[in-house]
PDB file of N, CA and C in Angstrom:
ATOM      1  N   UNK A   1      -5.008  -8.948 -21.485  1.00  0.00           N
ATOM      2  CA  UNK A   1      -4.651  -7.963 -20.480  1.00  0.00           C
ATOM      3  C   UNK A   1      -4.136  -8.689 -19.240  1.00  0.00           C
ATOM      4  N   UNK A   2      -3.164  -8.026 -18.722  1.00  0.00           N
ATOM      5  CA  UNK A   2      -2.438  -9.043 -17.415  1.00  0.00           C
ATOM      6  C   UNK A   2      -2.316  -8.111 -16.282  1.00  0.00           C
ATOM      7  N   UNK A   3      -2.994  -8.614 -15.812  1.00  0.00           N
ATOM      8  CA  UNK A   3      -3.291  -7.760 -14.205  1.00  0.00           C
ATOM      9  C   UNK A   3      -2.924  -8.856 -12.603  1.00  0.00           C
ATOM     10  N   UNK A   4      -2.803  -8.115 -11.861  1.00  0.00           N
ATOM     11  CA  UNK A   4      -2.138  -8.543 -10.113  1.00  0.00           C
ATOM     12  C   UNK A   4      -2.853  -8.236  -9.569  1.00  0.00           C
ATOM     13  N   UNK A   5      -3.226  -9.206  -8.344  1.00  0.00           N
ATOM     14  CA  UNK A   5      -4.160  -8.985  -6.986  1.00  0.00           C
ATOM     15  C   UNK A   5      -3.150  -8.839  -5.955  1.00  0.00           C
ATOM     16  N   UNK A   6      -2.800  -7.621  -5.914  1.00  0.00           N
ATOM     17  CA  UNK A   6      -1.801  -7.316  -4.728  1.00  0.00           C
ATOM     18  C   UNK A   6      -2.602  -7.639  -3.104  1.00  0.00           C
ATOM     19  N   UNK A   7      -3.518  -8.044  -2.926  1.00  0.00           N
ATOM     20  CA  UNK A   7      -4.449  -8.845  -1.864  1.00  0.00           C
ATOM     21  C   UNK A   7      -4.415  -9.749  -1.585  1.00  0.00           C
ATOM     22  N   UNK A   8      -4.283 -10.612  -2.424  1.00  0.00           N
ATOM     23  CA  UNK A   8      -4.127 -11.894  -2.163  1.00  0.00           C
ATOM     24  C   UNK A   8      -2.908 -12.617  -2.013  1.00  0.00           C
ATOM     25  N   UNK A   9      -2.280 -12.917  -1.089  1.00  0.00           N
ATOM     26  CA  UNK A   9      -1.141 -13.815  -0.822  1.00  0.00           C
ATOM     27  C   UNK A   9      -0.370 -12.766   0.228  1.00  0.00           C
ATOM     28  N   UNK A  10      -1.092 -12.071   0.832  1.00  0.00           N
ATOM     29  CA  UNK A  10      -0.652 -12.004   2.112  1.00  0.00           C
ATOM     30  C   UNK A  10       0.300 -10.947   1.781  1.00  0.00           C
ATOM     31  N   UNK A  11       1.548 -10.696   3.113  1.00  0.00           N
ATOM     32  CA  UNK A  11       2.545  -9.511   3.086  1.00  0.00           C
ATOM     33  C   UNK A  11       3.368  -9.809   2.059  1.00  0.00           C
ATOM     34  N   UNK A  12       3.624 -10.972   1.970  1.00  0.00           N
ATOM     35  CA  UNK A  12       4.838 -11.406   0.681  1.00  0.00           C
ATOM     36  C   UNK A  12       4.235 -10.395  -0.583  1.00  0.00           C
ATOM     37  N   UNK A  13       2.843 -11.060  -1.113  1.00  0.00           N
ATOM     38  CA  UNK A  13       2.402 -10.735  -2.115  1.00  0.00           C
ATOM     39  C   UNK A  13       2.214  -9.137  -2.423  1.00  0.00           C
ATOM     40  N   UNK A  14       2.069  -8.183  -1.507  1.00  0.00           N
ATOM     41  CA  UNK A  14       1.556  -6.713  -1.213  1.00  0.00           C
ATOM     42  C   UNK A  14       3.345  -6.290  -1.555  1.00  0.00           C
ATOM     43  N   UNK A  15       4.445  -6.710  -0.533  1.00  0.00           N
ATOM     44  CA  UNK A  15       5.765  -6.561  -1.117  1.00  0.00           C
ATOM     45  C   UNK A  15       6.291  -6.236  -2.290  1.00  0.00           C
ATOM     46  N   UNK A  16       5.838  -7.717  -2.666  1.00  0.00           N
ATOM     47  CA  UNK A  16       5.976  -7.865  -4.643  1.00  0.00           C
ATOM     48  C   UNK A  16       5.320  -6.736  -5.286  1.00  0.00           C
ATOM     49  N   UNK A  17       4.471  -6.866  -4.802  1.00  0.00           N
ATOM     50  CA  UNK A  17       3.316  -6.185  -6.186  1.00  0.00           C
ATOM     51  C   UNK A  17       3.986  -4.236  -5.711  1.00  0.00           C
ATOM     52  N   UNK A  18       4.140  -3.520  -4.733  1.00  0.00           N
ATOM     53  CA  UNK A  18       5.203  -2.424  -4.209  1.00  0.00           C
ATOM     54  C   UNK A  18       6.646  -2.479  -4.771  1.00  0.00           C
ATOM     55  N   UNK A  19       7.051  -3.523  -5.079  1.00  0.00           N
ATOM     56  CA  UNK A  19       8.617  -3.810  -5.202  1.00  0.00           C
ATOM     57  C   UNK A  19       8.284  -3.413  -6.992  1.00  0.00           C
ATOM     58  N   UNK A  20       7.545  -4.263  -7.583  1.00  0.00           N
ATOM     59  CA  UNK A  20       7.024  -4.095  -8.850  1.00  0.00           C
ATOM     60  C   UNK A  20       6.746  -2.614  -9.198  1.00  0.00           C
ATOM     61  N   UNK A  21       5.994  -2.393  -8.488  1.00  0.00           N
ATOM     62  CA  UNK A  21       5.325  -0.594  -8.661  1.00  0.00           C
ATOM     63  C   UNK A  21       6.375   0.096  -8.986  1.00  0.00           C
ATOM     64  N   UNK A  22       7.068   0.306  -7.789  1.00  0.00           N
ATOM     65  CA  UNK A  22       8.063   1.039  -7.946  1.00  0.00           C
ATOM     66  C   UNK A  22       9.172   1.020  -8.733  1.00  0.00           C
ATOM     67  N   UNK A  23      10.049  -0.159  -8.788  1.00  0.00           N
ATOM     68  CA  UNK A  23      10.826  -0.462 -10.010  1.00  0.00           C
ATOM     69  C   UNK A  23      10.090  -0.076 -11.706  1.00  0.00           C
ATOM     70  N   UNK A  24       9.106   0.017 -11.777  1.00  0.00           N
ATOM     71  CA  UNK A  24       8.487   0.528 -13.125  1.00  0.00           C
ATOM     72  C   UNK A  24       7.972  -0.950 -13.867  1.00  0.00           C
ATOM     73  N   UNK A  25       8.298  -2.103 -12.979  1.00  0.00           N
ATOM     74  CA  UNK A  25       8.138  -3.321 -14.051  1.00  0.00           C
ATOM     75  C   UNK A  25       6.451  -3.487 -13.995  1.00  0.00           C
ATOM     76  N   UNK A  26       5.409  -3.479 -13.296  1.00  0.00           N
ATOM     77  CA  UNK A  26       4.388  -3.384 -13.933  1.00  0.00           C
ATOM     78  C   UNK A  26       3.956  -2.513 -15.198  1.00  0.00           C
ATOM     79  N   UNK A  27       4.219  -1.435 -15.294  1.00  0.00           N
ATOM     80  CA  UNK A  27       4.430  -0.438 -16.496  1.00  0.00           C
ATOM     81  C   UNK A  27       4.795  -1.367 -17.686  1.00  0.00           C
ATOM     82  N   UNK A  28       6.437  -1.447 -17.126  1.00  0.00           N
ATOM     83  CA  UNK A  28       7.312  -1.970 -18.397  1.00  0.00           C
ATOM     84  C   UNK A  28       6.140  -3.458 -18.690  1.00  0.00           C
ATOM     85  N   UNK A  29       6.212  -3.873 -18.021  1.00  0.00           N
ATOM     86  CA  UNK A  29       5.339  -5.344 -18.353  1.00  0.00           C
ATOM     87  C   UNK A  29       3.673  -5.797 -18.903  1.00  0.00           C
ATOM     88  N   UNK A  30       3.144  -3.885 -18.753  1.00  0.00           N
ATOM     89  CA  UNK A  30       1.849  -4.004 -18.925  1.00  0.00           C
ATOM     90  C   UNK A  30       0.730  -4.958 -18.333  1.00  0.00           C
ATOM     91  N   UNK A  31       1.497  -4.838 -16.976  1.00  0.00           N
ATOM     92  CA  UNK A  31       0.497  -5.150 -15.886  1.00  0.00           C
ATOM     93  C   UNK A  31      -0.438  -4.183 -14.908  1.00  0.00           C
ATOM     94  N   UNK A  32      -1.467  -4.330 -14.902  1.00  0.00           N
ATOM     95  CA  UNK A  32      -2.702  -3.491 -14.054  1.00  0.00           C
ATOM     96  C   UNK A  32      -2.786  -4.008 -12.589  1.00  0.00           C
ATOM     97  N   UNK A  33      -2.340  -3.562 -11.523  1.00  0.00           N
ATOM     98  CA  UNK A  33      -3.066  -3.782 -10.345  1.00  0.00           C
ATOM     99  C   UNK A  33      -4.128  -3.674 -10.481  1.00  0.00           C
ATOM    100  N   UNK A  34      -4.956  -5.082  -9.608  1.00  0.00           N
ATOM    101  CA  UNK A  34      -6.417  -4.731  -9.617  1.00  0.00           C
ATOM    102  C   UNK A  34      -6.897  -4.833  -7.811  1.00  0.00           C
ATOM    103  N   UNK A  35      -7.936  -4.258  -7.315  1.00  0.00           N
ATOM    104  CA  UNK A  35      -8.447  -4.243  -5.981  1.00  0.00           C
ATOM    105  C   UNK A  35      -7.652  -3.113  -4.967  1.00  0.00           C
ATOM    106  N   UNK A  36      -6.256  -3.308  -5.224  1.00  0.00           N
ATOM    107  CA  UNK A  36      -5.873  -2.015  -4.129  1.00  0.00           C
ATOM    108  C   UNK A  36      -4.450  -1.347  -5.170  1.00  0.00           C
ATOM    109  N   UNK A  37      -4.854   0.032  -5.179  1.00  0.00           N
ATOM    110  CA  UNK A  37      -3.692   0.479  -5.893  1.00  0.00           C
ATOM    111  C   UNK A  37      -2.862   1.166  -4.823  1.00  0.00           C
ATOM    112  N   UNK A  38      -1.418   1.241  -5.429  1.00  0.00           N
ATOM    113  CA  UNK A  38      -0.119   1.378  -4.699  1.00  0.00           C
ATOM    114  C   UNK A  38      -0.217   2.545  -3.542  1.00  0.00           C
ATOM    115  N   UNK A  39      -1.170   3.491  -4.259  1.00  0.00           N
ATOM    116  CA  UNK A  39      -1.031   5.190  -2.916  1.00  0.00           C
ATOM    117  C   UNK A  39      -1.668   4.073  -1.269  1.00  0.00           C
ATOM    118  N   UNK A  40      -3.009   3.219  -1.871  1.00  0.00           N
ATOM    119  CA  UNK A  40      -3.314   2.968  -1.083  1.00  0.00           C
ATOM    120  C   UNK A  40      -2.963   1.441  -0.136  1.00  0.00           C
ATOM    121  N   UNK A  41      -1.867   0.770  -0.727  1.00  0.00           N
ATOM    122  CA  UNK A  41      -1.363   0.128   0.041  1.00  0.00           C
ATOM    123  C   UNK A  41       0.015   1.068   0.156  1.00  0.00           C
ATOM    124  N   UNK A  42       0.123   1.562   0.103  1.00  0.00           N
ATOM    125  CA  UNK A  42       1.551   2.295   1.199  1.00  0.00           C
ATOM    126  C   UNK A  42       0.756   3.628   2.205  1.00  0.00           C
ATOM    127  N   UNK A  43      -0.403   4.011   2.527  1.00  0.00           N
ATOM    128  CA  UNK A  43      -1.254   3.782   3.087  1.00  0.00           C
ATOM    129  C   UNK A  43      -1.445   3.348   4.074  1.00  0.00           C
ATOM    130  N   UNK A  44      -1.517   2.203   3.346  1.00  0.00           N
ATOM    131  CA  UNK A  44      -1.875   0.756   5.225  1.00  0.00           C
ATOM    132  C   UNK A  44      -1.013   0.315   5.482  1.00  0.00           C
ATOM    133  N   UNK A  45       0.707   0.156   5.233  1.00  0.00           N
ATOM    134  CA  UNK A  45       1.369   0.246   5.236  1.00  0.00           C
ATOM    135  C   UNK A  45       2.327   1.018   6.636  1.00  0.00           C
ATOM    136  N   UNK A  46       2.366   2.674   5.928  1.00  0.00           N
ATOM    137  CA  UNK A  46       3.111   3.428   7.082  1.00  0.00           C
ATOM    138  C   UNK A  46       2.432   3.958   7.940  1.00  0.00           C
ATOM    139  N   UNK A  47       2.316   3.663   9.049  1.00  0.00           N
ATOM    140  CA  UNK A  47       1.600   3.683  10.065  1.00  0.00           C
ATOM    141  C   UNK A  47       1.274   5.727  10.242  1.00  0.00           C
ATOM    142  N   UNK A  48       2.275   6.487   9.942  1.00  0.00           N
ATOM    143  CA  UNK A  48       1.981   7.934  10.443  1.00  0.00           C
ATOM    144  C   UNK A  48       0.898   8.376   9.143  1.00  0.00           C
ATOM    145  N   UNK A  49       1.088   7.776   8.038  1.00  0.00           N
ATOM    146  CA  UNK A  49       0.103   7.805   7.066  1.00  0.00           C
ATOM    147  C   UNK A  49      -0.803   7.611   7.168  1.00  0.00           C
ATOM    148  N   UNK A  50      -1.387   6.395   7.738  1.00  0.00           N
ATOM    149  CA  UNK A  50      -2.535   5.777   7.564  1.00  0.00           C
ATOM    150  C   UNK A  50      -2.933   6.463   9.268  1.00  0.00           C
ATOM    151  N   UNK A  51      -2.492   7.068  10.025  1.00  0.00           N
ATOM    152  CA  UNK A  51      -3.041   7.626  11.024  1.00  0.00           C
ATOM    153  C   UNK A  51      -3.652   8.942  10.499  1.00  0.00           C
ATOM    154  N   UNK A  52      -2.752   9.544  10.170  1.00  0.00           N
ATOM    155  CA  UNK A  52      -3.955  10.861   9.189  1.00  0.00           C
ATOM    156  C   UNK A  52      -4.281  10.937   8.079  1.00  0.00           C
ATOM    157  N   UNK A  53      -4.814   9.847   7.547  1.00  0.00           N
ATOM    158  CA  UNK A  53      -5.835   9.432   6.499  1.00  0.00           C
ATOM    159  C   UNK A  53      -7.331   9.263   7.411  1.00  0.00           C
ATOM    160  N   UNK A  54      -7.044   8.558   8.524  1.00  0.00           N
ATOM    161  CA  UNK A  54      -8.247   8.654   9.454  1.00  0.00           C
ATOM    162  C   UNK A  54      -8.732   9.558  10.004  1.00  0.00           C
ATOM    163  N   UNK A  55      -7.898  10.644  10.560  1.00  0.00           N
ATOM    164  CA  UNK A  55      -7.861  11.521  11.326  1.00  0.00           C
ATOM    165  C   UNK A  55      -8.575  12.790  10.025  1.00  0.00           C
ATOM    166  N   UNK A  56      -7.996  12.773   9.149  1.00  0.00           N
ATOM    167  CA  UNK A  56      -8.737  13.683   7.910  1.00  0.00           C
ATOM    168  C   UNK A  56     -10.235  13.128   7.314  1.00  0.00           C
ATOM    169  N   UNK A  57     -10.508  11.945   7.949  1.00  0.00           N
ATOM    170  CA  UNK A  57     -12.169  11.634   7.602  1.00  0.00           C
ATOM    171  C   UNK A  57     -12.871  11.308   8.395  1.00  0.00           C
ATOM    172  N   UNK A  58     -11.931  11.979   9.976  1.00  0.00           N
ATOM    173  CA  UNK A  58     -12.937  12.498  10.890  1.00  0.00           C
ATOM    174  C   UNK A  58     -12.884  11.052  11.778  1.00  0.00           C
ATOM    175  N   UNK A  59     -11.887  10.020  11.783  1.00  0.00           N
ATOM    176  CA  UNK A  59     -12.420   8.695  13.054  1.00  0.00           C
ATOM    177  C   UNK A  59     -11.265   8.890  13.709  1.00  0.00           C
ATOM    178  N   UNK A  60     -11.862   8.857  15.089  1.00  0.00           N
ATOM    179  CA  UNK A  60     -10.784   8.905  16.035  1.00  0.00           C
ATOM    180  C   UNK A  60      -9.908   7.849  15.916  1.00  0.00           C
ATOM    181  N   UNK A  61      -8.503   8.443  16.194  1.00  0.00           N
ATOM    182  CA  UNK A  61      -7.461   7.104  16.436  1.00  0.00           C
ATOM    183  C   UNK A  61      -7.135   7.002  18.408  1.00  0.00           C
ATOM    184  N   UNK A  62      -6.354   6.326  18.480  1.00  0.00           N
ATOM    185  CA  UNK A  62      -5.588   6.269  19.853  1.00  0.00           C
ATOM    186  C   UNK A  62      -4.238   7.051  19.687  1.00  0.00           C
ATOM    187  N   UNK A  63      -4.216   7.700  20.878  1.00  0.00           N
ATOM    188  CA  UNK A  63      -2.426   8.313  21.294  1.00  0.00           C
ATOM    189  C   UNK A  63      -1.506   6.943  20.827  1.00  0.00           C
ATOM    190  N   UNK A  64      -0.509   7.573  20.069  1.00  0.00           N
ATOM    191  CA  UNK A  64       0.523   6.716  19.284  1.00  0.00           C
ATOM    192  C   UNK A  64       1.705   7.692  19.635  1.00  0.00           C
ATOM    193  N   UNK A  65       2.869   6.768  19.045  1.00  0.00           N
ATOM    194  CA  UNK A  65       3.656   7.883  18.374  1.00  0.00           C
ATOM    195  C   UNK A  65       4.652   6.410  17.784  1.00  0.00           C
ATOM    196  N   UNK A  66       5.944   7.142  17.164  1.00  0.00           N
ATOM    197  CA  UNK A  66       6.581   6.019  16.772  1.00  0.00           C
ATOM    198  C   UNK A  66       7.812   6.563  16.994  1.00  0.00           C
ATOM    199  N   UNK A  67       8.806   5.092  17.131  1.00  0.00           N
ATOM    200  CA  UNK A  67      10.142   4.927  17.693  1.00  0.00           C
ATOM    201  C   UNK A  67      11.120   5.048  16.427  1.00  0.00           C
ATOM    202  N   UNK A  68      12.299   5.788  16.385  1.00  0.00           N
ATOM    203  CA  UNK A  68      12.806   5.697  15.240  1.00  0.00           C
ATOM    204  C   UNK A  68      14.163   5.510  16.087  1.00  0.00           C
ATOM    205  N   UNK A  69      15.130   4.772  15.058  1.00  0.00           N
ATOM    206  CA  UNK A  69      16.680   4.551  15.995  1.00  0.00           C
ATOM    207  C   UNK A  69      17.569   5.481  15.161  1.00  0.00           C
TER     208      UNK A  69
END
């Protein structure tokens, strides 16, 4: 069985293992993420996401907002 620690090796590695997800090649390749799966690193990821993921289990965040060009 061939599985990925999308955790370990930093932003590069979290990239890959997202770049993978999505293209279908873990599938095609019969690879398992193991420790964090994809909903939840894109998640920690996009910041308006991961603000009401908190906000829906009740922990306060800080006034934000975000800049778009």
């Amino acid at each position: 069985k061939l599985v990925l620690l999308p955790t370990l090796g930093g932003q590069t590695a979290l990239n890959v293992a997202m770049d993978m997800h999505r293209s279908g090649q873990l599938v095609e390749l019969g690879i398992e993420l193991i420790g964090a799966q994809p909903d939840a690193i894109e998640k920690g990821e996009d910041r308006l996401a991961f603000k009401e993921a908190m906000k829906k289990i009740g922990l306060d965040v800080p006034v934000s907002g975000v800049a778009h060009d």
